[in-house]
Protein backbone atom coordinates (compact mmCIF):
# COMPACT_ATOMS: atom_id res chain seq x y z
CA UNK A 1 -16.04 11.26 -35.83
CA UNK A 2 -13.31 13.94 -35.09
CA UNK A 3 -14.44 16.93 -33.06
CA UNK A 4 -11.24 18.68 -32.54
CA UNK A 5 -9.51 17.48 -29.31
CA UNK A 6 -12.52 16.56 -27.21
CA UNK A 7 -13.95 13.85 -28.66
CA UNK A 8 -11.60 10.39 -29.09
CA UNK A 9 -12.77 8.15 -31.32
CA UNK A 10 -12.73 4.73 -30.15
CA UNK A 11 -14.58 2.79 -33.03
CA UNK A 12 -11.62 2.81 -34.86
CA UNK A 13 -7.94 1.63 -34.40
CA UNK A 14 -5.93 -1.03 -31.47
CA UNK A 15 -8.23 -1.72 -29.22
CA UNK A 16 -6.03 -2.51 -26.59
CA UNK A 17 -3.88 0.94 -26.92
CA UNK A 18 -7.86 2.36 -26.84
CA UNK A 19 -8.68 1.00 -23.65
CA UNK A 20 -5.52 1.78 -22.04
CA UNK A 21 -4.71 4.83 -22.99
CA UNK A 22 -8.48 5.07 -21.97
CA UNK A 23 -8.12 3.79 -18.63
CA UNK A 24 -4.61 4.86 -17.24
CA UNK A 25 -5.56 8.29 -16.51
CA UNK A 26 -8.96 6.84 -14.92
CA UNK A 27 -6.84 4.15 -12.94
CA UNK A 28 -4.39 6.77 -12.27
CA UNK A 29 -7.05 9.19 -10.74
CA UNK A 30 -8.19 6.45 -8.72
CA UNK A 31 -4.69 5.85 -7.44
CA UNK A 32 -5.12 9.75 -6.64
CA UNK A 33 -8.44 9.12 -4.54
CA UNK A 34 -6.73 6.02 -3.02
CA UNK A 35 -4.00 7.83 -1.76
CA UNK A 36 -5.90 10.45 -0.37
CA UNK A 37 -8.66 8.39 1.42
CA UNK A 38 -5.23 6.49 3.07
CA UNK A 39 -3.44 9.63 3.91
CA UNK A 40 -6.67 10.88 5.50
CA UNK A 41 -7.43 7.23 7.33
CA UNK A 42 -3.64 7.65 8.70
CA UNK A 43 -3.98 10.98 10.07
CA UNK A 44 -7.54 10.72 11.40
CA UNK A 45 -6.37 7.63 13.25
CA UNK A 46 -3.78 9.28 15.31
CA UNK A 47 -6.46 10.74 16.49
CA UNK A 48 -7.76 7.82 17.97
CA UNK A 49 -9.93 4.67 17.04
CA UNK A 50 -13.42 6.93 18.16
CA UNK A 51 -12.24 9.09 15.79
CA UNK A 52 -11.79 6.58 12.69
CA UNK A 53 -15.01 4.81 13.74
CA UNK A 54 -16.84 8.13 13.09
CA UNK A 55 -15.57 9.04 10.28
CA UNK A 56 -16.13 5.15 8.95
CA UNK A 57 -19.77 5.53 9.88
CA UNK A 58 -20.15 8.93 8.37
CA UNK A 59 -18.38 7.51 5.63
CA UNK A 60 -21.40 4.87 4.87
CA UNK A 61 -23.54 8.02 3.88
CA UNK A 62 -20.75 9.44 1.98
CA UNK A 63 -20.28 6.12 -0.22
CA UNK A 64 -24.57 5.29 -0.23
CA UNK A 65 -24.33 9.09 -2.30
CA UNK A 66 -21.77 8.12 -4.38
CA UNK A 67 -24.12 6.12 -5.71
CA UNK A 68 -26.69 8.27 -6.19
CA UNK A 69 -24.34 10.54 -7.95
CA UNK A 70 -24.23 7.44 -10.31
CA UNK A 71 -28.10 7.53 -12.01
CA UNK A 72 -26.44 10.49 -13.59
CA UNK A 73 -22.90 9.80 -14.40
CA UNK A 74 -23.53 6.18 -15.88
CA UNK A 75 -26.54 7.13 -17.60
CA UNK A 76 -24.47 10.31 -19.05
CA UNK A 77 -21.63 8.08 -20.07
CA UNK A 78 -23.61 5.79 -21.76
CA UNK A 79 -25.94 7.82 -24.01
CA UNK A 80 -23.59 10.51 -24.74
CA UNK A 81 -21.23 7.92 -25.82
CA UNK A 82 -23.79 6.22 -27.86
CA UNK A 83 -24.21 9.58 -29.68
CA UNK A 84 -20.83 9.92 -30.13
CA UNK A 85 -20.05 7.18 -31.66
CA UNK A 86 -23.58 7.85 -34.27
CA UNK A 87 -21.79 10.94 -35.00
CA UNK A 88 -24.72 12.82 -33.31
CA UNK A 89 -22.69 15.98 -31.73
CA UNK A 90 -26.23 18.20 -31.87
CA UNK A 91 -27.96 15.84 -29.77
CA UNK A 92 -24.84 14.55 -27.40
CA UNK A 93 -24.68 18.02 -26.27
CA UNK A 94 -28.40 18.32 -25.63
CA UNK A 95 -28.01 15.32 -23.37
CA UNK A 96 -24.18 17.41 -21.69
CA UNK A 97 -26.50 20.01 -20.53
CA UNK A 98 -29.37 18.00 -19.58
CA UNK A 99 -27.73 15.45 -17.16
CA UNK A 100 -25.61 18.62 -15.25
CA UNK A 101 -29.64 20.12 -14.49
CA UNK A 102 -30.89 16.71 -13.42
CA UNK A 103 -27.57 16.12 -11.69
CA UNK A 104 -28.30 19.08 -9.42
CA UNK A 105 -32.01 18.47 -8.42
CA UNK A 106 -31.17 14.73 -7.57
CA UNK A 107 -28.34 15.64 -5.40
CA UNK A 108 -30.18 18.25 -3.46
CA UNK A 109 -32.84 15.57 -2.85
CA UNK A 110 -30.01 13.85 -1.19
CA UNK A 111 -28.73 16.53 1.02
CA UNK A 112 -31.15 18.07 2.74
CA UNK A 113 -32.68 15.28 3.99
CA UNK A 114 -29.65 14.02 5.07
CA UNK A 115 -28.84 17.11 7.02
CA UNK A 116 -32.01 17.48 8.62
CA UNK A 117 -32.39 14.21 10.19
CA UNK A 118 -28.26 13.52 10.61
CA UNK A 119 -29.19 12.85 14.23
CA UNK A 120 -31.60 10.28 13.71
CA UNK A 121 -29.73 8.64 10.64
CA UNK A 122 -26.78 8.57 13.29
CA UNK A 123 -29.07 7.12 15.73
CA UNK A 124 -29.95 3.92 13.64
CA UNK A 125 -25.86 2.70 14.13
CA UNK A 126 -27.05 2.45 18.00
CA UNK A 127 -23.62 3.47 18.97
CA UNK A 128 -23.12 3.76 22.53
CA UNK A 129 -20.10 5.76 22.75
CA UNK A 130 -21.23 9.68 22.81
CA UNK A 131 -17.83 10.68 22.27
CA UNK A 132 -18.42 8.93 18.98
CA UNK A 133 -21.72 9.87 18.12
CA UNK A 134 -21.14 13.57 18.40
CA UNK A 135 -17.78 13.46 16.41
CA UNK A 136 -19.82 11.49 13.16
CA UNK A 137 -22.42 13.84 14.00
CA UNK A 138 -20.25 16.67 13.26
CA UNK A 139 -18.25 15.30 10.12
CA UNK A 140 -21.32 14.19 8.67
CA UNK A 141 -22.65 17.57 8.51
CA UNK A 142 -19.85 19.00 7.35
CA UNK A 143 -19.42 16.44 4.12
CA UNK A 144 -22.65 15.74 3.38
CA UNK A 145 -22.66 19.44 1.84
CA UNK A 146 -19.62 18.09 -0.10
CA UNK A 147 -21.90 15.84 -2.09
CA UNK A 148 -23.38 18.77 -4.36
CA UNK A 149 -19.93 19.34 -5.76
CA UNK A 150 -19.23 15.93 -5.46
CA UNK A 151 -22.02 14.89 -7.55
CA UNK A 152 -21.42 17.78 -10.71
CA UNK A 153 -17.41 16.25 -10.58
CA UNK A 154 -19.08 12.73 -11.04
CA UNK A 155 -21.58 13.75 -14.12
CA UNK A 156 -18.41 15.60 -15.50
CA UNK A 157 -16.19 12.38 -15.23
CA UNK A 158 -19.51 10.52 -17.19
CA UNK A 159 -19.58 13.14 -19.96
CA UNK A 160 -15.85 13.75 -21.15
CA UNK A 161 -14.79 10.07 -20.42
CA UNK A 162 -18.22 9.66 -23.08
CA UNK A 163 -16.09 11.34 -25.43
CA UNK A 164 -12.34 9.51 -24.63
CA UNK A 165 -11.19 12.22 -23.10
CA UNK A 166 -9.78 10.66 -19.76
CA UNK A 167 -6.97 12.99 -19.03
CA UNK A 168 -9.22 15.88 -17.75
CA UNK A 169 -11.09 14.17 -15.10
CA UNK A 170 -7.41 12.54 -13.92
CA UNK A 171 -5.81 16.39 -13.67
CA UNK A 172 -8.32 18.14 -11.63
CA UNK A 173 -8.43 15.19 -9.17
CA UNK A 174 -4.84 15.54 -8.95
CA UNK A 175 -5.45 18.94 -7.84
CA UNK A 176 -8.16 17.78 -5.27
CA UNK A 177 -6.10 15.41 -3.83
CA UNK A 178 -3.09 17.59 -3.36
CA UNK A 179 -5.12 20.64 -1.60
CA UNK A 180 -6.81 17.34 0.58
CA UNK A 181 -3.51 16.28 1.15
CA UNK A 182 -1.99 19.55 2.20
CA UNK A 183 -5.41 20.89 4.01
CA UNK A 184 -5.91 17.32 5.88
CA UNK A 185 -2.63 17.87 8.63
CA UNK A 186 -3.25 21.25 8.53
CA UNK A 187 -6.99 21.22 9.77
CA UNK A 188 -6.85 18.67 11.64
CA UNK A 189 -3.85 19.12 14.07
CA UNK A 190 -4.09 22.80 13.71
CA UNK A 191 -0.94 23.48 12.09
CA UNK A 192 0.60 26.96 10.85
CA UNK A 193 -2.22 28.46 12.94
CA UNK A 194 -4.84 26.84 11.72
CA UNK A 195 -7.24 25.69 15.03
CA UNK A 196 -7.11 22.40 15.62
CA UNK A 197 -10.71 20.42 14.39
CA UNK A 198 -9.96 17.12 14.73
CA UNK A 199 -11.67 14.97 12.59
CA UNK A 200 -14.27 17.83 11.70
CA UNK A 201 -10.81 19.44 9.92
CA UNK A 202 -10.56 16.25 7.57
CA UNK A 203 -14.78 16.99 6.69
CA UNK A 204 -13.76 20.64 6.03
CA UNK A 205 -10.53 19.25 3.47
CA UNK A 206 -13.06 17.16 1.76
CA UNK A 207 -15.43 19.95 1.27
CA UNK A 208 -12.76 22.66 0.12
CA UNK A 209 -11.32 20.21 -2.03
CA UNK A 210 -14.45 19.43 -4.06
CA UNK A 211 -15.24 22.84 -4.75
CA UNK A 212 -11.73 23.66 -6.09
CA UNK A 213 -12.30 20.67 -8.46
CA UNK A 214 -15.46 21.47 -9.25
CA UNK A 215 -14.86 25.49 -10.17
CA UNK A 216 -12.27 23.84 -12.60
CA UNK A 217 -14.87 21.89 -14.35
CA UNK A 218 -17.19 24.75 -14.75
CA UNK A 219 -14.54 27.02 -16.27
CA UNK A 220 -13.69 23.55 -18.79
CA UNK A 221 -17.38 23.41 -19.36
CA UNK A 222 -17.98 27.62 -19.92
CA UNK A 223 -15.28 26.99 -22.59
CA UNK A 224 -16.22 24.26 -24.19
CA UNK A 225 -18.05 24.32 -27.59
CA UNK A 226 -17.86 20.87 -28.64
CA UNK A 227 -19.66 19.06 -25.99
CA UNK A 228 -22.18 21.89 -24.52
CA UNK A 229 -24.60 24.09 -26.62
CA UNK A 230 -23.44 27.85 -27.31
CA UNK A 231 -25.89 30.42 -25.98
CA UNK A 232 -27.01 31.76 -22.62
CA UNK A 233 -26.64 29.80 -19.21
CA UNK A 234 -30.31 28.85 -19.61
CA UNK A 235 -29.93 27.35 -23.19
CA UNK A 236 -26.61 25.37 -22.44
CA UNK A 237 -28.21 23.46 -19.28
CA UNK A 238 -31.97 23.74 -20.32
CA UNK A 239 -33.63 20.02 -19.33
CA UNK A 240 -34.43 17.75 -22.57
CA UNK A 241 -37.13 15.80 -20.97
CA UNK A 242 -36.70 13.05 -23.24
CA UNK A 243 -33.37 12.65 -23.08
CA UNK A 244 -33.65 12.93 -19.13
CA UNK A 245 -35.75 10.00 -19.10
CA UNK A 246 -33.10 7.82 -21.21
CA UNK A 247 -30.35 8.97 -18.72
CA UNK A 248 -32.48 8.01 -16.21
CA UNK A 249 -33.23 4.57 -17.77
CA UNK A 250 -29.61 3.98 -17.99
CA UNK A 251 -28.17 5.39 -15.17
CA UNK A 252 -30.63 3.81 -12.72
CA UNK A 253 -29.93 0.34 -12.36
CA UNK A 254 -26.32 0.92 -11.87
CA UNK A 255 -27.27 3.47 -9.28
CA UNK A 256 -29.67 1.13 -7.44
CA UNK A 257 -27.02 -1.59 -7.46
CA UNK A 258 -24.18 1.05 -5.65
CA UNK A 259 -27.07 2.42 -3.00
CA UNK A 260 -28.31 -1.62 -1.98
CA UNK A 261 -24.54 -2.36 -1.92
CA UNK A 262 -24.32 0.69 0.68
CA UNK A 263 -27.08 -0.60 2.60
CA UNK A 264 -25.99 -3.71 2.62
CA UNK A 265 -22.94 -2.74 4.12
CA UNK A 266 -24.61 0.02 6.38
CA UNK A 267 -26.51 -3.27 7.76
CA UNK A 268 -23.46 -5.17 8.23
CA UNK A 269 -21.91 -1.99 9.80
CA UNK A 270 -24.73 -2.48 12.29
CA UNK A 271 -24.72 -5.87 12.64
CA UNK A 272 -20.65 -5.67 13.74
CA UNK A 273 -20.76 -3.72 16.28
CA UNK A 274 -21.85 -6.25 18.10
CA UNK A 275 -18.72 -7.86 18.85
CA UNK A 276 -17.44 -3.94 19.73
CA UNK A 277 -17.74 -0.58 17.80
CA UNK A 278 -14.36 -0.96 16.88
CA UNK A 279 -14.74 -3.37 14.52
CA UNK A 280 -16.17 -0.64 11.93
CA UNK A 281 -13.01 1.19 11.68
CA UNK A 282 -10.83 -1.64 11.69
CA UNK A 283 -12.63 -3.00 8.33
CA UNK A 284 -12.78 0.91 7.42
CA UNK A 285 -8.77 0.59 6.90
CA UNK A 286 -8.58 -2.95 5.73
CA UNK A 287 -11.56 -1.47 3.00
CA UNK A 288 -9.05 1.30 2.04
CA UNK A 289 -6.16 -0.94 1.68
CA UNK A 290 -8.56 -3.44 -0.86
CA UNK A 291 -9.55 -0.33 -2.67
CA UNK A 292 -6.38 -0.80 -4.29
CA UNK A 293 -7.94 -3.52 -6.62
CA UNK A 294 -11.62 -1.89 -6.12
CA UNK A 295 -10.81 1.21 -7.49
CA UNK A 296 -8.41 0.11 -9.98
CA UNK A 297 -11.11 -2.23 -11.61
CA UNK A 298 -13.87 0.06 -11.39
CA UNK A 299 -11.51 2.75 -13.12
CA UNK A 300 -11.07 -0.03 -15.95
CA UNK A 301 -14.64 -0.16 -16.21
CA UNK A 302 -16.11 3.39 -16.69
CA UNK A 303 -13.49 2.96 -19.78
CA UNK A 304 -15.32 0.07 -21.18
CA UNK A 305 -18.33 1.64 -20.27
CA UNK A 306 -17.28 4.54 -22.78
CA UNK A 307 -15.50 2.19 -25.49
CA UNK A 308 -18.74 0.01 -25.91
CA UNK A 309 -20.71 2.99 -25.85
CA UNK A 310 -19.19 3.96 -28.55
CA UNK A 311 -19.27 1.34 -30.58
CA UNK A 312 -22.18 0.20 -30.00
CA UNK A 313 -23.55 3.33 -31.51
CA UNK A 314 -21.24 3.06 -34.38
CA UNK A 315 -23.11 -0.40 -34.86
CA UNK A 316 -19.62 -2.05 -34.75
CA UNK A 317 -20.59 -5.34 -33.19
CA UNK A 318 -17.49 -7.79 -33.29
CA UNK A 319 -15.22 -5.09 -31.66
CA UNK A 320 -17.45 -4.87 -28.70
CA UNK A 321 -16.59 -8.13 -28.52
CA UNK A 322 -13.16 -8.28 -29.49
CA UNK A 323 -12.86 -4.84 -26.58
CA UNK A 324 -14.49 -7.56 -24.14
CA UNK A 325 -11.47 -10.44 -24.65
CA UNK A 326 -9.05 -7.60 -24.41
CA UNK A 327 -10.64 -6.36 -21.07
CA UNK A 328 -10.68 -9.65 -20.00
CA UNK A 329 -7.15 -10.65 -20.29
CA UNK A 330 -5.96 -7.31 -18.59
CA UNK A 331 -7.92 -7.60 -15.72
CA UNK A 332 -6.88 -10.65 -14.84
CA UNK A 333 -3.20 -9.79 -14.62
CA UNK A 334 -4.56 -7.38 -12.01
CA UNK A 335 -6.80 -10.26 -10.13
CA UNK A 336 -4.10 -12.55 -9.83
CA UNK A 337 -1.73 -9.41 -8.67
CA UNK A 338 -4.14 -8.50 -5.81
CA UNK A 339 -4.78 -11.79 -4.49
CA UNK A 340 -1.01 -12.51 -4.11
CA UNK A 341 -0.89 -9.06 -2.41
CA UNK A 342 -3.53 -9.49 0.02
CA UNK A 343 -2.95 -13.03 0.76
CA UNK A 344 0.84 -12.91 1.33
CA UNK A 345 1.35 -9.12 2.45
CA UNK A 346 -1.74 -8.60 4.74
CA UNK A 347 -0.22 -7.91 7.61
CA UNK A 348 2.60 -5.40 6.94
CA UNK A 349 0.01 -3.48 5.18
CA UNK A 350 -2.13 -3.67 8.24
CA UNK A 351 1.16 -2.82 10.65
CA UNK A 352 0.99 0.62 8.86
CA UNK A 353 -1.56 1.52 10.27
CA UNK A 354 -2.38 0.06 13.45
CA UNK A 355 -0.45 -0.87 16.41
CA UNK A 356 -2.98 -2.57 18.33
CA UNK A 357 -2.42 -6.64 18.12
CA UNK A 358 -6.26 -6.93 17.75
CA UNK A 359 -6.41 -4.66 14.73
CA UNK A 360 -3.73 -6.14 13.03
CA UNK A 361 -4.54 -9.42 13.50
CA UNK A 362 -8.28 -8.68 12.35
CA UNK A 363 -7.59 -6.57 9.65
CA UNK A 364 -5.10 -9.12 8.50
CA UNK A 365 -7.75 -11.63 8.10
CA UNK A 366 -10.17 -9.59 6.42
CA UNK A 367 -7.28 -8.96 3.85
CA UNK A 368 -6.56 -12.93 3.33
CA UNK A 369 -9.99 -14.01 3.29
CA UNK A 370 -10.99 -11.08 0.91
CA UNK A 371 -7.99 -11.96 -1.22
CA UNK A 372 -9.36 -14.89 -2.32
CA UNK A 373 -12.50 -13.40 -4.00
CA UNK A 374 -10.35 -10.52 -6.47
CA UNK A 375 -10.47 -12.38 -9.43
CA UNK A 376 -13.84 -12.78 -9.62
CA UNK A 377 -14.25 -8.90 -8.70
CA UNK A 378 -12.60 -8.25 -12.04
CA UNK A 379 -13.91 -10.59 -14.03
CA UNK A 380 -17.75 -9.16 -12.93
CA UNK A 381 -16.52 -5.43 -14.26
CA UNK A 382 -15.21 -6.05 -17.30
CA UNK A 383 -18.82 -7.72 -17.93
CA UNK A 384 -20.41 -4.85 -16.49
CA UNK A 385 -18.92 -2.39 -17.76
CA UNK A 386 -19.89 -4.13 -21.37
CA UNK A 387 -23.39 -4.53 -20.42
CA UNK A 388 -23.91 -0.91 -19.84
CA UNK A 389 -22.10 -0.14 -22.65
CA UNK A 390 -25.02 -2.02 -24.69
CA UNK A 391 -27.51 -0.02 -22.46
CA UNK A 392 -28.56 -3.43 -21.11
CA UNK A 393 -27.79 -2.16 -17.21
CA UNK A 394 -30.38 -4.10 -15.63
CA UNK A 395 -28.70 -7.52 -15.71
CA UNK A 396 -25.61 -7.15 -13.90
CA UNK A 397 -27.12 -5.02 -11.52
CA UNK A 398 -29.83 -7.64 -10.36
CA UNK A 399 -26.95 -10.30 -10.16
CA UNK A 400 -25.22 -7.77 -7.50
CA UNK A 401 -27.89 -6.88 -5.84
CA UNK A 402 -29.09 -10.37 -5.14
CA UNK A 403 -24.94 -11.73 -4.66
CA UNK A 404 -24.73 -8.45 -1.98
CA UNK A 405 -28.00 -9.38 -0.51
CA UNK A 406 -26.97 -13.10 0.32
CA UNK A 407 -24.30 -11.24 2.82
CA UNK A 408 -26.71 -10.63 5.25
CA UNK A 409 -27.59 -14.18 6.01
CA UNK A 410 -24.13 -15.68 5.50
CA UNK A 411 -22.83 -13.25 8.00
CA UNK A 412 -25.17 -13.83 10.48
CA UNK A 413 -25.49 -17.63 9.88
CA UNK A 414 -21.57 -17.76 10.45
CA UNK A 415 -22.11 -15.69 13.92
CA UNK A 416 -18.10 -14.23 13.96
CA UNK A 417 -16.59 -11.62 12.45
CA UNK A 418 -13.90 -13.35 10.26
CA UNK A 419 -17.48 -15.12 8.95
CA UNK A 420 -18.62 -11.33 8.18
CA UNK A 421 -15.24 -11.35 5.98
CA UNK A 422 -16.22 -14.86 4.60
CA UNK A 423 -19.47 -13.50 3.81
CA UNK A 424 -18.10 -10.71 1.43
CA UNK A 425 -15.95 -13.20 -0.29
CA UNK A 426 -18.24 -15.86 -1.19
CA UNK A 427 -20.96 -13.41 -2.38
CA UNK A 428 -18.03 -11.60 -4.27
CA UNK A 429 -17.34 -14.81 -5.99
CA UNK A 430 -20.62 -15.75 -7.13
CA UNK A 431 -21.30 -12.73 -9.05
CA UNK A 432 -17.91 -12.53 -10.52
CA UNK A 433 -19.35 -15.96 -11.96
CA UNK A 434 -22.74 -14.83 -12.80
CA UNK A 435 -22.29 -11.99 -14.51
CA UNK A 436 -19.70 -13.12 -16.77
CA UNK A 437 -21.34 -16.08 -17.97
CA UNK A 438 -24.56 -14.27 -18.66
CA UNK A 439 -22.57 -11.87 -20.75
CA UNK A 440 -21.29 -14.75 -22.51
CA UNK A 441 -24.53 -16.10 -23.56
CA UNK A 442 -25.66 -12.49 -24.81
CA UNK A 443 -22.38 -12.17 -26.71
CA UNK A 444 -23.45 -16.09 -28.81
CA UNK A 445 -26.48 -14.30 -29.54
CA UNK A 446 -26.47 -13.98 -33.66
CA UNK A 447 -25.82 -9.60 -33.13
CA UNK A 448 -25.83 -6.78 -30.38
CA UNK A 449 -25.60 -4.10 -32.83
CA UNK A 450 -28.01 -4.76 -35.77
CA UNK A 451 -29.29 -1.73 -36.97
CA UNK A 452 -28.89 1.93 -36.22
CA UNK A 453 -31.89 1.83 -34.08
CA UNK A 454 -30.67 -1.63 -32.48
CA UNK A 455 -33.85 -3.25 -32.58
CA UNK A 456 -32.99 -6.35 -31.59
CA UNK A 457 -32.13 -5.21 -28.36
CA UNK A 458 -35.03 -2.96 -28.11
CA UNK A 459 -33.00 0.09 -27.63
CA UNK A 460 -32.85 3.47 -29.54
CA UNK A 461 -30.56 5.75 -29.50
């Protein structure tokens, strides 16, 4: 399976020096997004804590879309990968075309909704600050159009990461991150002439940013002859219904898990303010701090995603789970790293970012008590990223959705806001158990991979 440069094969060869060179440009563009999401938090607080609690509670929308944008990207990654590793170019680029169509309907869904009814959506936070309301009011507008081009940069990431190429997505969010970087000060204070917007000039970064990245996917894509059909606009992006519907079936549940989690935490969003609306952008930093592991894992996993893909189209069974021990092993090194960050360094990373004794102090607990749960956190991806690899999404999203539902009562039956921390970690912990044991039953089964047609898991490719 050799298509010139833009297909890797990873059915064949070290597995480990597969899934990292596989995942360092993925862990390095989420280092990218890291740093930009903290260089934004840093100057938007500056501004003031109304000011970071806006953009936290616009942010909830933001994230709830990110998973949206996920029906598409997972369910992209995993059947073009599947196809890849068949050695079914004709029909992986069939499916290339089809998911950027349904992409764009399911995002505009999204959007205009959201814009239409911002003021209500705002409303359901019951923030009684106006200052507040009308500044997440304002930003949400503004980004919530940055989810179109948000969303084709996402089904982009799913197809070429499909085919082991890594280092595209990881350049042109380099680029992204550097205009947002640049554009964020700029905007925001009103520098070399620019007015100043406040945190509506952070929205307006976001929004140019995306679009650069996203004009340098479509001129990839327009070039590209390897993953998208030759022809006429309408033939490279014309909708295979069939193949929409097995996108759909395995992009879904991974989808459904990201939006409940968003819920979930818009609910516990709503649920904090009672002890003060300050408390939302306090854990908004602390969050951006963690994402350090968060992102770093989940980076790990849309490479395992793609490397199981593969081989599980190939049929090659015992490297799927050879590719799983691997995964295992490295993750951990990054669990234990994380937890000895958060638990011992908490509060200087806090310090950066706050002055206020009550922020530091809380944020410094929520990065102790969280600390304890980030071995589990990358124990559960590495078996999630394998399930959906096999196209069997639907497990490891239930246990998520039901170990993210039990937050809800845990946080209210502990009735503080460290318990709202304790809440996260014990649910965090229990399905970094669950998941990985499950897998570890379906990997004692006699086969994953039987047959071309993988019967015995009821799934054809």
């Amino acid at each position: 399976m050799e298509h010139k440069d833009t297909v890797k094969n990873l059915t064949r060869g070290s597995i480990s020096k597969a899934l990292i060179q596989m995942s360092l440009p993925l862990i390095a563009s989420q280092f990218v997004q890291m740093a930009y999401n903290l260089i934004d938090t840093l100057w938007v607080s500056r501004l003031g804590i109304e000011a970071v609690t806006a953009v936290s509670t616009a942010g909830l929308l933001l994230f709830l879309a990110q998973g949206i944008c996920m029906i598409v990207q997972t369910g992209a990654q995993v059947r073009i990968g599947m196809l890849l590793g068949k050695n079914d170019l004709t029909q992986a680029q069939v499916a290339s075309g089809t998911s950027i169509t349904l992409n764009w309907i399911i995002m505009l869904l999204y959007v205009l909704p959201v814009l239409i009814f911002r003021h209500s959506i705002v409303g359901f936070y019951h923030i009684q600050n106006e200052v507040i309301v009308s500044y997440t009011v304002s930003y949400l507008t503004i980004t919530i159009i940055s989810v179109l081009f948000m969303g084709y940069n996402y089904v982009l990431l799913g197809i070429y990461t499909a085919a082991g190429d890594s280092q595209t997505p990881f350049k042109y969010n380099l680029v992204g991150m550097i205009l947002n970087v640049i554009l964020d000060p700029v905007l925001i204070f009103g520098l070399l002439g620019s007015p100043a917007l406040g945190s509506d000039g952070a929205g307006y970064a976001t929004l140019f940013s995306q679009m650069v990245v996203s004009l340098l996917y479509a001129l990839r894509v327009h070039r590209d002859r390897h993953l998208f059909r030759e022809g006429s606009f309408r033939s490279r992006y014309r909708m295979s219904w069939e193949e929409c519907k097995i996108i759909l079936r395995y992009g879904f549940p991974a989808a459904i898990q990201t939006i409940i989690f968003a819920m979930i935490s818009s609910v516990l969003g709503k649920m904090i303010t009672v002890y003060g609306n300050t408390y939302i952008g306090i854990q908004r930093v602390a969050t951006q701090i963690e994402s350090v592991a968060y992102m770093t894992a989940n980076a790990f996993q849309v490479a395992m995603t793609s490397f199981v893909a593969q081989n599980f189209g190939a049929g090659k069974d015992k490297r799927i789970r050879d590719g799983y021990r691997v995964g295992i092993y490295l993750m951990l090194v990054l669990g234990v790293f994380t937890t000895l960050l958060f638990i011992c360094e908490g509060r200087p990373l806090i310090k950066l970012f706050f002055t206020d004794s009550l922020a530091i102090e809380t944020g410094t607990d929520y990065l102790r008590i969280i600390g304890y749960s980030q071995i589990f956190y990358c124990l559960e991806v590495v078996a999630t990223g394998t399930y959906r690899g096999i196209g069997k999404p639907i497990v490891p999203a239930a246990c998520s959705i039901i170990g993210s539902l039990l937050r809800i009562p845990m946080a209210a039956a502990f009735g503080c806001v460290t318990g709202f921390w304790w809440a996260i970690c014990i649910s965090t912990v229990i399905k970094g158990l669950a998941v990985p044991i499950l897998l570890h039953f379906e990997m004692k089964k006699e086969s994953l991979v039987d047959s071309p047609h993988k019967k015995k898991t009821g799934i054809r490719i």
